[in-house]
C-alpha atoms as a PDB file:
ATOM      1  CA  UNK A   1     112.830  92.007 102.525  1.00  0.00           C
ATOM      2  CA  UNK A   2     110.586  93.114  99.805  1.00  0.00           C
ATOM      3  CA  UNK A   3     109.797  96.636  99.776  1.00  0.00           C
ATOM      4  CA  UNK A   4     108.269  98.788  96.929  1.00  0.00           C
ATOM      5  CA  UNK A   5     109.935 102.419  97.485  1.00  0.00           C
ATOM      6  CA  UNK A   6     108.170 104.974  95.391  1.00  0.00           C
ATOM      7  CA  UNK A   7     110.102 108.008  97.276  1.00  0.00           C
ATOM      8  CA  UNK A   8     113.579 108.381  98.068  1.00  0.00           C
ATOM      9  CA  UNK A   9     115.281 111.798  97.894  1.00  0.00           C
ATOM     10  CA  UNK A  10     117.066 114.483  99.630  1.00  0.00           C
ATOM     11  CA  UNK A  11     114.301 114.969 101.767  1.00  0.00           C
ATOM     12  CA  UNK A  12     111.716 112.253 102.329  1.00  0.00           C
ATOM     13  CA  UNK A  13     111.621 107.791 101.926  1.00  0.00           C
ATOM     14  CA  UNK A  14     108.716 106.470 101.644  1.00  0.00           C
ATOM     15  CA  UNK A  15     107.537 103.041 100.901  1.00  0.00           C
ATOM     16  CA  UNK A  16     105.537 100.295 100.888  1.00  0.00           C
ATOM     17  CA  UNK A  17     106.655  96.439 102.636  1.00  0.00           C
ATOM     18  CA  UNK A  18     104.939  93.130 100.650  1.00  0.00           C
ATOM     19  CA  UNK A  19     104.773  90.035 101.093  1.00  0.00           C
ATOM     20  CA  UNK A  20     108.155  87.649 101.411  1.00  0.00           C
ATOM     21  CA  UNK A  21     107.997  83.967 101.664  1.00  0.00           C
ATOM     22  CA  UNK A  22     112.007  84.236 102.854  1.00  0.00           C
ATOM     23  CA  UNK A  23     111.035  86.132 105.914  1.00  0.00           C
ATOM     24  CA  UNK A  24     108.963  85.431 109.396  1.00  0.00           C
ATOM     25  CA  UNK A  25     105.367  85.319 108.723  1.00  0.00           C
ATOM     26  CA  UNK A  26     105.692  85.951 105.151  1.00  0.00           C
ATOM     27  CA  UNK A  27     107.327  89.810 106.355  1.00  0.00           C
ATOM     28  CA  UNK A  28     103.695  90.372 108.355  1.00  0.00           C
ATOM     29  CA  UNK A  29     104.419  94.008 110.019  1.00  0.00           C
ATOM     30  CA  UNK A  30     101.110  93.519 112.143  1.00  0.00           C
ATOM     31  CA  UNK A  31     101.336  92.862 115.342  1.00  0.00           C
ATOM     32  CA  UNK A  32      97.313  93.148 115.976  1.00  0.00           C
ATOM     33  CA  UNK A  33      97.366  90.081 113.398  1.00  0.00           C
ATOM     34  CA  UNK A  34     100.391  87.552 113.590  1.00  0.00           C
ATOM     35  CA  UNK A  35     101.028  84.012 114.902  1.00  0.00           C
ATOM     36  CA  UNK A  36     104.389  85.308 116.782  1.00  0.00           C
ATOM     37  CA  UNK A  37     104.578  89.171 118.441  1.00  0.00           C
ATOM     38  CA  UNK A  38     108.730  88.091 118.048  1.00  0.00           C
ATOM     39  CA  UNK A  39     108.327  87.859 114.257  1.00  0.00           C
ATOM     40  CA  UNK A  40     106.723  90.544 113.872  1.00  0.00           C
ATOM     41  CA  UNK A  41     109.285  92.428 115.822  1.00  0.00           C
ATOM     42  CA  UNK A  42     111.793  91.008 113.855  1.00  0.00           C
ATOM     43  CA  UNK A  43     110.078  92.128 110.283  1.00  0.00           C
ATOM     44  CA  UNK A  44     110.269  95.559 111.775  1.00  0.00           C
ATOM     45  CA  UNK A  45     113.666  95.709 112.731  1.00  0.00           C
ATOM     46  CA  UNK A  46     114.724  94.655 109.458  1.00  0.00           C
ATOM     47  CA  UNK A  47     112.936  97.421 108.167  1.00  0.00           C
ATOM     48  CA  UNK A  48     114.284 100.216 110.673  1.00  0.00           C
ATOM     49  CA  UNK A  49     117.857  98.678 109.367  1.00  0.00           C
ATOM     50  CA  UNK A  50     117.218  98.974 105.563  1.00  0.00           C
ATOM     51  CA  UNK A  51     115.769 102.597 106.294  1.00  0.00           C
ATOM     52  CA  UNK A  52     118.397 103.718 108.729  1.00  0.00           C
ATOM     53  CA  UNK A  53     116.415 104.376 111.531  1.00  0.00           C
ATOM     54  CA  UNK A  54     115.365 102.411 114.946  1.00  0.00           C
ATOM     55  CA  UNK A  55     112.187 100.334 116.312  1.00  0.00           C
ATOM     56  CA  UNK A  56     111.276 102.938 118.532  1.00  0.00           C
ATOM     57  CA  UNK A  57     111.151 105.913 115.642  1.00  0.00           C
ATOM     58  CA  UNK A  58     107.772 103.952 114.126  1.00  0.00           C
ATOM     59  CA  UNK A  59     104.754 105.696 115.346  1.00  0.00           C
ATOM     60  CA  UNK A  60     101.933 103.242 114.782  1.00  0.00           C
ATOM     61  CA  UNK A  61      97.993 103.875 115.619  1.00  0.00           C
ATOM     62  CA  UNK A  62      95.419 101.146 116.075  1.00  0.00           C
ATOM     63  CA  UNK A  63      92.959 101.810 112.803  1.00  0.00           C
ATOM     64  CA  UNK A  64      89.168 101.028 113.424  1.00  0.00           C
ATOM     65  CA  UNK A  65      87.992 101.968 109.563  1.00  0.00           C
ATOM     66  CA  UNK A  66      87.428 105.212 110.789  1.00  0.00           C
ATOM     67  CA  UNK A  67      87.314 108.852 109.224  1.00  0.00           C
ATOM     68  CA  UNK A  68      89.855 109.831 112.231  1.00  0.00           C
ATOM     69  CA  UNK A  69      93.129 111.821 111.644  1.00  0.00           C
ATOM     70  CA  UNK A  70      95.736 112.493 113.955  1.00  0.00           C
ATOM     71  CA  UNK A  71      98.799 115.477 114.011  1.00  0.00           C
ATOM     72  CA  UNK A  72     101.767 113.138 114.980  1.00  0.00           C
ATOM     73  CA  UNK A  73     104.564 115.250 117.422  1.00  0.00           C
ATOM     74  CA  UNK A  74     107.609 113.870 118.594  1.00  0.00           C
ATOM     75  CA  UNK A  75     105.754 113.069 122.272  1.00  0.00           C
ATOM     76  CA  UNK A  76     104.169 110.245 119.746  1.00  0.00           C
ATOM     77  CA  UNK A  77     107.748 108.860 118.893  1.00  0.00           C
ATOM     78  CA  UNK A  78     107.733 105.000 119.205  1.00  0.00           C
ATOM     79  CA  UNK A  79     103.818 104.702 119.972  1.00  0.00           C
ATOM     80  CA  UNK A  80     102.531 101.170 118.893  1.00  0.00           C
ATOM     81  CA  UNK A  81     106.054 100.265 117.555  1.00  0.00           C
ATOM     82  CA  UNK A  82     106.382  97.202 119.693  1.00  0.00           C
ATOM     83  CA  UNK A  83     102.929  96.612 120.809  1.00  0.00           C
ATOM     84  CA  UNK A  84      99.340  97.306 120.220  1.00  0.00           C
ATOM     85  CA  UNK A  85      98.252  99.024 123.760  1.00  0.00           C
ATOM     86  CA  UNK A  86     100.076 102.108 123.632  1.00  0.00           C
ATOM     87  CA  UNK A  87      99.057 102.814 119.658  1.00  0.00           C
ATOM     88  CA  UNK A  88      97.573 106.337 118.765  1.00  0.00           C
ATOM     89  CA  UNK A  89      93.535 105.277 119.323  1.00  0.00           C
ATOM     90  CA  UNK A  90      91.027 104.980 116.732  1.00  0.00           C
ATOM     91  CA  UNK A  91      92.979 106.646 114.219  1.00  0.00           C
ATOM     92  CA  UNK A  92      93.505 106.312 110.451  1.00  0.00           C
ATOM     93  CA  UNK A  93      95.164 108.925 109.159  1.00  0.00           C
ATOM     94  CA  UNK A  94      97.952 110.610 110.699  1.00  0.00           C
ATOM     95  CA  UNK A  95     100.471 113.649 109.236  1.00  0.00           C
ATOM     96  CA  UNK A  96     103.529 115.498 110.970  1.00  0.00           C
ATOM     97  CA  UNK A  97     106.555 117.931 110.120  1.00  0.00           C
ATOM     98  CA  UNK A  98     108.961 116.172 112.112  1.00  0.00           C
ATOM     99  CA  UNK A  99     111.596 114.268 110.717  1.00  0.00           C
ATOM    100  CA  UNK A 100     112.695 110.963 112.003  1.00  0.00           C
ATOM    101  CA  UNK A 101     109.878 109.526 112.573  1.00  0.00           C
ATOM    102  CA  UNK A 102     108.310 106.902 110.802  1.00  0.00           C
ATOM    103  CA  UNK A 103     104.874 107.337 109.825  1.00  0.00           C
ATOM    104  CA  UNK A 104     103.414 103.520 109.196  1.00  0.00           C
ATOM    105  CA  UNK A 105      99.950 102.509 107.878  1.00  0.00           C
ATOM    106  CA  UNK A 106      98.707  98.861 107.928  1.00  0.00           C
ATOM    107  CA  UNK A 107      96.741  96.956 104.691  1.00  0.00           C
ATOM    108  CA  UNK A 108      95.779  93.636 103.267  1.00  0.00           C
ATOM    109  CA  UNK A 109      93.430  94.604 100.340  1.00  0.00           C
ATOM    110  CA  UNK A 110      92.590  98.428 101.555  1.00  0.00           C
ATOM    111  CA  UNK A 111      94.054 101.463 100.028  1.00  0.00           C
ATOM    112  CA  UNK A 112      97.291 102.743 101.154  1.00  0.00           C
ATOM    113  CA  UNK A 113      97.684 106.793 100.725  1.00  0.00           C
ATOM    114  CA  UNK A 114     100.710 108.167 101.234  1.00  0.00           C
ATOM    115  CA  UNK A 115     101.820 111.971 100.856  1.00  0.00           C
ATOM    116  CA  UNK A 116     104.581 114.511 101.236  1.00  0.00           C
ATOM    117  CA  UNK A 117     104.922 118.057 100.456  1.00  0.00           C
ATOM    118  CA  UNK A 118     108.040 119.082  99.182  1.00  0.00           C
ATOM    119  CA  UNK A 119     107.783 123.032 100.393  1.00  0.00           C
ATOM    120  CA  UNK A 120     106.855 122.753 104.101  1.00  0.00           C
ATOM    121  CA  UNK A 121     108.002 119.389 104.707  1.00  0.00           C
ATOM    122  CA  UNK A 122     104.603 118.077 106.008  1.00  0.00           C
ATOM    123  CA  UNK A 123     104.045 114.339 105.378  1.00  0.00           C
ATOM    124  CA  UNK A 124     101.324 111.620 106.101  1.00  0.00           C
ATOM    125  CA  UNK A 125      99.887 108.509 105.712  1.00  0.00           C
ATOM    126  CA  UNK A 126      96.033 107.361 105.372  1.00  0.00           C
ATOM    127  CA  UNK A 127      94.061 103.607 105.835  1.00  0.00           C
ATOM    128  CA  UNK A 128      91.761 104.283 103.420  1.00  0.00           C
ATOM    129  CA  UNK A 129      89.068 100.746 103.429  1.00  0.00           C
ATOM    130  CA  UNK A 130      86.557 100.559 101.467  1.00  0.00           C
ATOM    131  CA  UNK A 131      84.790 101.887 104.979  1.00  0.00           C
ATOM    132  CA  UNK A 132      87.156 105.133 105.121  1.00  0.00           C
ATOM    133  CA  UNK A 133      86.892 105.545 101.371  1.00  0.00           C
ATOM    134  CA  UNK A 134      82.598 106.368 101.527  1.00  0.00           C
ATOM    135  CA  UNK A 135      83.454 108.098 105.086  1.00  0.00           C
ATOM    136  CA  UNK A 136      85.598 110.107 102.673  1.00  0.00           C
ATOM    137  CA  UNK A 137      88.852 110.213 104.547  1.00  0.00           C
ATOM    138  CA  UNK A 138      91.527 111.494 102.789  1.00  0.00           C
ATOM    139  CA  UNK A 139      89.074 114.225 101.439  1.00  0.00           C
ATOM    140  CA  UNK A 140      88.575 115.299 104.938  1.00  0.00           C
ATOM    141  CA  UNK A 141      92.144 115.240 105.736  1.00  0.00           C
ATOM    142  CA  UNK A 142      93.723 117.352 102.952  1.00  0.00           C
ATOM    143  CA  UNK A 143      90.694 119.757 103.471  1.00  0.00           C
ATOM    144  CA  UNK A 144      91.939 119.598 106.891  1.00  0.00           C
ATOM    145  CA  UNK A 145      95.301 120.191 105.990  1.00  0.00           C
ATOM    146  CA  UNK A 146      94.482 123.262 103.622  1.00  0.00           C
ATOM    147  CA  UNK A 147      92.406 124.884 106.339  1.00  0.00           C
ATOM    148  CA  UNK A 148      94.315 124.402 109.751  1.00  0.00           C
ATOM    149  CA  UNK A 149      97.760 124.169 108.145  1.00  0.00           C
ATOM    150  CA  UNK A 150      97.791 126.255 105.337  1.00  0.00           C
ATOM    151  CA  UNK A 151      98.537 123.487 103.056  1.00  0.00           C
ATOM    152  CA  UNK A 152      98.903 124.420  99.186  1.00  0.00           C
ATOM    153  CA  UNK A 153      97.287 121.167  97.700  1.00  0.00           C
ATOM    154  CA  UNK A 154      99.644 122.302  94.646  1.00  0.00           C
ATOM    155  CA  UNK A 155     102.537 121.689  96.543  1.00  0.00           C
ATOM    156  CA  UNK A 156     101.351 117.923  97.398  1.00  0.00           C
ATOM    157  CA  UNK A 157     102.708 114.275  96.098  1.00  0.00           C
ATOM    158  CA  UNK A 158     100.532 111.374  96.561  1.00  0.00           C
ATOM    159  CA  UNK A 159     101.069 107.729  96.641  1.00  0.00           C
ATOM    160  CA  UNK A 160      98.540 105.310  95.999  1.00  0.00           C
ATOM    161  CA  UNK A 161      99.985 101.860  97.368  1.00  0.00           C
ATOM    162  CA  UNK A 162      98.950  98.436  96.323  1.00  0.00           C
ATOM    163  CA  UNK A 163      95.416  97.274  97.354  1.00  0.00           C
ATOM    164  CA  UNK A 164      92.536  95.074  96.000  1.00  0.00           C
ATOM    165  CA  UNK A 165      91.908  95.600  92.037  1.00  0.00           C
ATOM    166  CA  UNK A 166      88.406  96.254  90.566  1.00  0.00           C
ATOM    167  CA  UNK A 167      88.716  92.984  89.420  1.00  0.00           C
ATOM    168  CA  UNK A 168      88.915  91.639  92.645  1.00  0.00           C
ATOM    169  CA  UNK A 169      86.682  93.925  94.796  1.00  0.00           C
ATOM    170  CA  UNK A 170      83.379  92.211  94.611  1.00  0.00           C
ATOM    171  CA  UNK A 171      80.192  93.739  96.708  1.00  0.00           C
ATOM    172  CA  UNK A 172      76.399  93.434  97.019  1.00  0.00           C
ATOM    173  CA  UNK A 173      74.078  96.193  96.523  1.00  0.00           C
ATOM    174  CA  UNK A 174      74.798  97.464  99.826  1.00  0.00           C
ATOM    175  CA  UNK A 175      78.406  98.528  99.228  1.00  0.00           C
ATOM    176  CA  UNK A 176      77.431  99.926  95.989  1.00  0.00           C
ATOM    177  CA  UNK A 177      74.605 101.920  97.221  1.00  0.00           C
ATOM    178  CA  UNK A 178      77.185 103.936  99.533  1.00  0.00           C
ATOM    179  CA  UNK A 179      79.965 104.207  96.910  1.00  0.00           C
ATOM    180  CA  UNK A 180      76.884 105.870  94.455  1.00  0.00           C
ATOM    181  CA  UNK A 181      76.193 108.297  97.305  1.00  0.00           C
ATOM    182  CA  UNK A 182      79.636 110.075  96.452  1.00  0.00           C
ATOM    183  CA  UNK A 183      78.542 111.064  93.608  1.00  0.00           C
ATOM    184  CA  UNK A 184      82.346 111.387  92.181  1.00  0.00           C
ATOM    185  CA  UNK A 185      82.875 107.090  91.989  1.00  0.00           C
ATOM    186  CA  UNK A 186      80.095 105.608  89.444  1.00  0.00           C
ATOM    187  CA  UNK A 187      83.186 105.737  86.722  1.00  0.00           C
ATOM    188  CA  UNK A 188      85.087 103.323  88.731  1.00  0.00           C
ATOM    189  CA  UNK A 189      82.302 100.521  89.284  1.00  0.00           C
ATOM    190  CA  UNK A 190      80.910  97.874  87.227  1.00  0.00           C
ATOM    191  CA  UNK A 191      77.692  95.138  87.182  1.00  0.00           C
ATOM    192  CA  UNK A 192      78.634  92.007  86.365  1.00  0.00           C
ATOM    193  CA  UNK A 193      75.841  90.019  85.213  1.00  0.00           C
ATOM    194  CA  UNK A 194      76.571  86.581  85.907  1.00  0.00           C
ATOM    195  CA  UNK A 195      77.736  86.493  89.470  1.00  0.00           C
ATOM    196  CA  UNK A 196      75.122  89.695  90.152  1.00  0.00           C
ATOM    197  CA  UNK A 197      77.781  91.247  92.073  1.00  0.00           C
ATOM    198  CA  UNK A 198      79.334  94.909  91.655  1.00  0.00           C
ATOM    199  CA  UNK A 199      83.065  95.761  91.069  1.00  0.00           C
ATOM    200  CA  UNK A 200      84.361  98.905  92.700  1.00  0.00           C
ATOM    201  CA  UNK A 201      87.794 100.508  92.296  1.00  0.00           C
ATOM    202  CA  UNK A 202      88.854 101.899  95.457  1.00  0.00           C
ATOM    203  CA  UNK A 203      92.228 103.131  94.118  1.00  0.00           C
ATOM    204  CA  UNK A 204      90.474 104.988  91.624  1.00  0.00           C
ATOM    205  CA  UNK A 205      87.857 106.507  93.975  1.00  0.00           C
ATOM    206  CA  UNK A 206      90.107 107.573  96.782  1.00  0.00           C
ATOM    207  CA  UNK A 207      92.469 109.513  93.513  1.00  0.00           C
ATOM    208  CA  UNK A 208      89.305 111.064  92.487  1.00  0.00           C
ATOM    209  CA  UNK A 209      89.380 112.350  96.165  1.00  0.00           C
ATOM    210  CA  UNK A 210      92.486 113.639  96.243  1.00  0.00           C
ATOM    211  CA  UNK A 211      91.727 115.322  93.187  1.00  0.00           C
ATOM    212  CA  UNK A 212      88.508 116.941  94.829  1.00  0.00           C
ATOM    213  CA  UNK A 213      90.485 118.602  97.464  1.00  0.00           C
ATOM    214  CA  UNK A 214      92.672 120.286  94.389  1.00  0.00           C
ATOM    215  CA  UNK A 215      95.713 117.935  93.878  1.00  0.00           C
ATOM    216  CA  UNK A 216      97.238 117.676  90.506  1.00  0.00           C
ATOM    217  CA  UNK A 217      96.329 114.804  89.184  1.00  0.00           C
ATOM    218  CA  UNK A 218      99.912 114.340  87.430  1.00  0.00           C
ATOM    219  CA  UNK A 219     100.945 114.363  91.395  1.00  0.00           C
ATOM    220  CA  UNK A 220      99.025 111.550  92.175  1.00  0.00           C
ATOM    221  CA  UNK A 221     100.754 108.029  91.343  1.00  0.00           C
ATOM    222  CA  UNK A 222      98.899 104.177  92.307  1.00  0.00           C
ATOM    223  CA  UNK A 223     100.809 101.519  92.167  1.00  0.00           C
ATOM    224  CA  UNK A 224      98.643  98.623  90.099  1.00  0.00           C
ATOM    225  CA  UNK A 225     100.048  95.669  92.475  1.00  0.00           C
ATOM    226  CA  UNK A 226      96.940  93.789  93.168  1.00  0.00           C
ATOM    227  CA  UNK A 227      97.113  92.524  96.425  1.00  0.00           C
ATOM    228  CA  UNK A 228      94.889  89.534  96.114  1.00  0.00           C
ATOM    229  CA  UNK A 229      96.302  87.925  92.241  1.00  0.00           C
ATOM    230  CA  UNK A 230     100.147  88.766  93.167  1.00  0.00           C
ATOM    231  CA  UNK A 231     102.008  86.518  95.258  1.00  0.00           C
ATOM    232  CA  UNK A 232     103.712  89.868  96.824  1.00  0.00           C
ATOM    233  CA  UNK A 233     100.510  90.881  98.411  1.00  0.00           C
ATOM    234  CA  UNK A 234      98.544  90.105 101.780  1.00  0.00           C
ATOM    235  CA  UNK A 235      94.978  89.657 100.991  1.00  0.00           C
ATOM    236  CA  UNK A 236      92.017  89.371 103.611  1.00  0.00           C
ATOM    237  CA  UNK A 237      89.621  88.817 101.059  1.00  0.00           C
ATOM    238  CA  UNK A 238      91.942  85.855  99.700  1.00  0.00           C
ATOM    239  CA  UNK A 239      92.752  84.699 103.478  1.00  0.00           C
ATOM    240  CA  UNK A 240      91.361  86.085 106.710  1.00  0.00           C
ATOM    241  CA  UNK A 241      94.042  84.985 108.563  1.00  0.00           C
ATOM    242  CA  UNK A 242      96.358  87.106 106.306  1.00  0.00           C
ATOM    243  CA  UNK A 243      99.476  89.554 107.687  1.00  0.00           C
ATOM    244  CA  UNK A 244      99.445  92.901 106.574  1.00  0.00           C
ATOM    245  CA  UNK A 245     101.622  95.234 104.472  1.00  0.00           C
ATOM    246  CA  UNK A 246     103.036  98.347 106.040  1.00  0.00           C
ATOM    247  CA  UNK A 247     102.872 101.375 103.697  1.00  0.00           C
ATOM    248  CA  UNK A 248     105.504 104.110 105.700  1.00  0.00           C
ATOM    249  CA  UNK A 249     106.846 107.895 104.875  1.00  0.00           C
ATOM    250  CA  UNK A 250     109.579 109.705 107.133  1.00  0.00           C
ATOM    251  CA  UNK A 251     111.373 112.892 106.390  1.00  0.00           C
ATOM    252  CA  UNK A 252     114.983 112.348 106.661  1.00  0.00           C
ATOM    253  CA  UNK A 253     116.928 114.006 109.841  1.00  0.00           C
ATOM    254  CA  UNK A 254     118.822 116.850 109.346  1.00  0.00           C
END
């Protein structure tokens, strides 16, 4: 199984599963998207093994695009891990303090956020689509965070997972328009004359975020896979019938 990890310490593993031409479905973690609900299964097992934990410690939610967050407890333990109807609801952002439990996004192109803080032991992880990057989601949830839970935006590491390059991203005016609106992103787009379409880097817009709600930026890392040029990534711009990546983060039990 092919798995980027950009955490493991004492405290927290987190990582990010791509794509696997040994495995079922090409190591699709989606069950909302798949061919075979048992393959999927099976790609998540495999992962609960190599992370020494079970199936039922994923907490999953169903993501709509949305600028919804939700506080994960332990009564949330195993929600969505083996099917889609009992997922947290419209929901794509969710952060907890409790270890053991498996914190999983889903992506094929959009921007995976995942974060930790090292002092309180409060961790999350954030869909952030091209949608939930102009509804400015992970701005609203670390403001969240530093108002409700007292979080010190000092104290927070950020992972930017693989997603769809600049290169890649292609929109009409439309999608720029909105993007412009932010004031913060016209750095990270481009015109490109002969196809008359804009280039937008998502990546770089939702870092610019995080470093709008005060987090260093020598705290925030991206990791430059793109998902639709390598051959390790699922890409619904590339294929609309793609699988999906899960990006993950659990603090480890005592």
């Amino acid at each position: 199984m092919k798995t980027n990890i950009y955490v493991n310490n004492e405290k927290f593993i987190a990582g990010m599963t791509m794509k696997d031409d040994k495995e079922p479905e090409n190591s699709n973690m989606a069950l909302h998207t798949c061919n075979s609900t048992d393959d999927v299964l099976e790609n998540r097992k495999n992962l609960a093994t190599y992370l020494n934990c079970g199936l039922y410690d994923f907490v999953c939610a169903n993501q709509t695009h949305s600028s919804n967050f939700h506080k994960v407890t332990l009564d949330d333990k195993g929600r969505g891990a083996n099917r889609t109807d009992n997922a947290i609801i419209d929901t794509d952002a969710m952060y907890t303090y409790e270890s053991n439990l498996l914190l999983s996004s889903f992506t094929a192109d959009c921007v995976p956020v995942i974060f930790h803080n090292e002092v309180t032991g409060l961790l999350g992880v954030i869909h952030s689509g091209w949608q939930g990057t102009v509804k400015e989601i992970t701005l609203k949830l670390i403001e969240h965070l530093k108002q409700v839970e007292q979080c010190n935006p000092n104290d927070l590491q950020v992972q930017i997972g693989a997603a769809l390059s600049q290169e890649k991203f292609e929109v009409d005016e439309d999608v720029y328009v909105k993007f412009k609106e932010l004031g913060y992103a016209d750095d990270f787009m481009y015109y490109n004359d002969q196809t008359h379409k804009y280039h937008i880097d998502n990546q770089q817009t939702v870092k610019k975020q995080c470093e709008l709600a005060g987090i260093p930026t020598e705290q925030i890392t991206i990791d430059p896979t793109c998902t639709y040029i390598s051959p390790d990534g699922f890409s619904y711009r590339q294929d609309k019938q793609s699988g999906r990546h899960l990006s993950f983060i659990m603090k480890k039990g005592e």
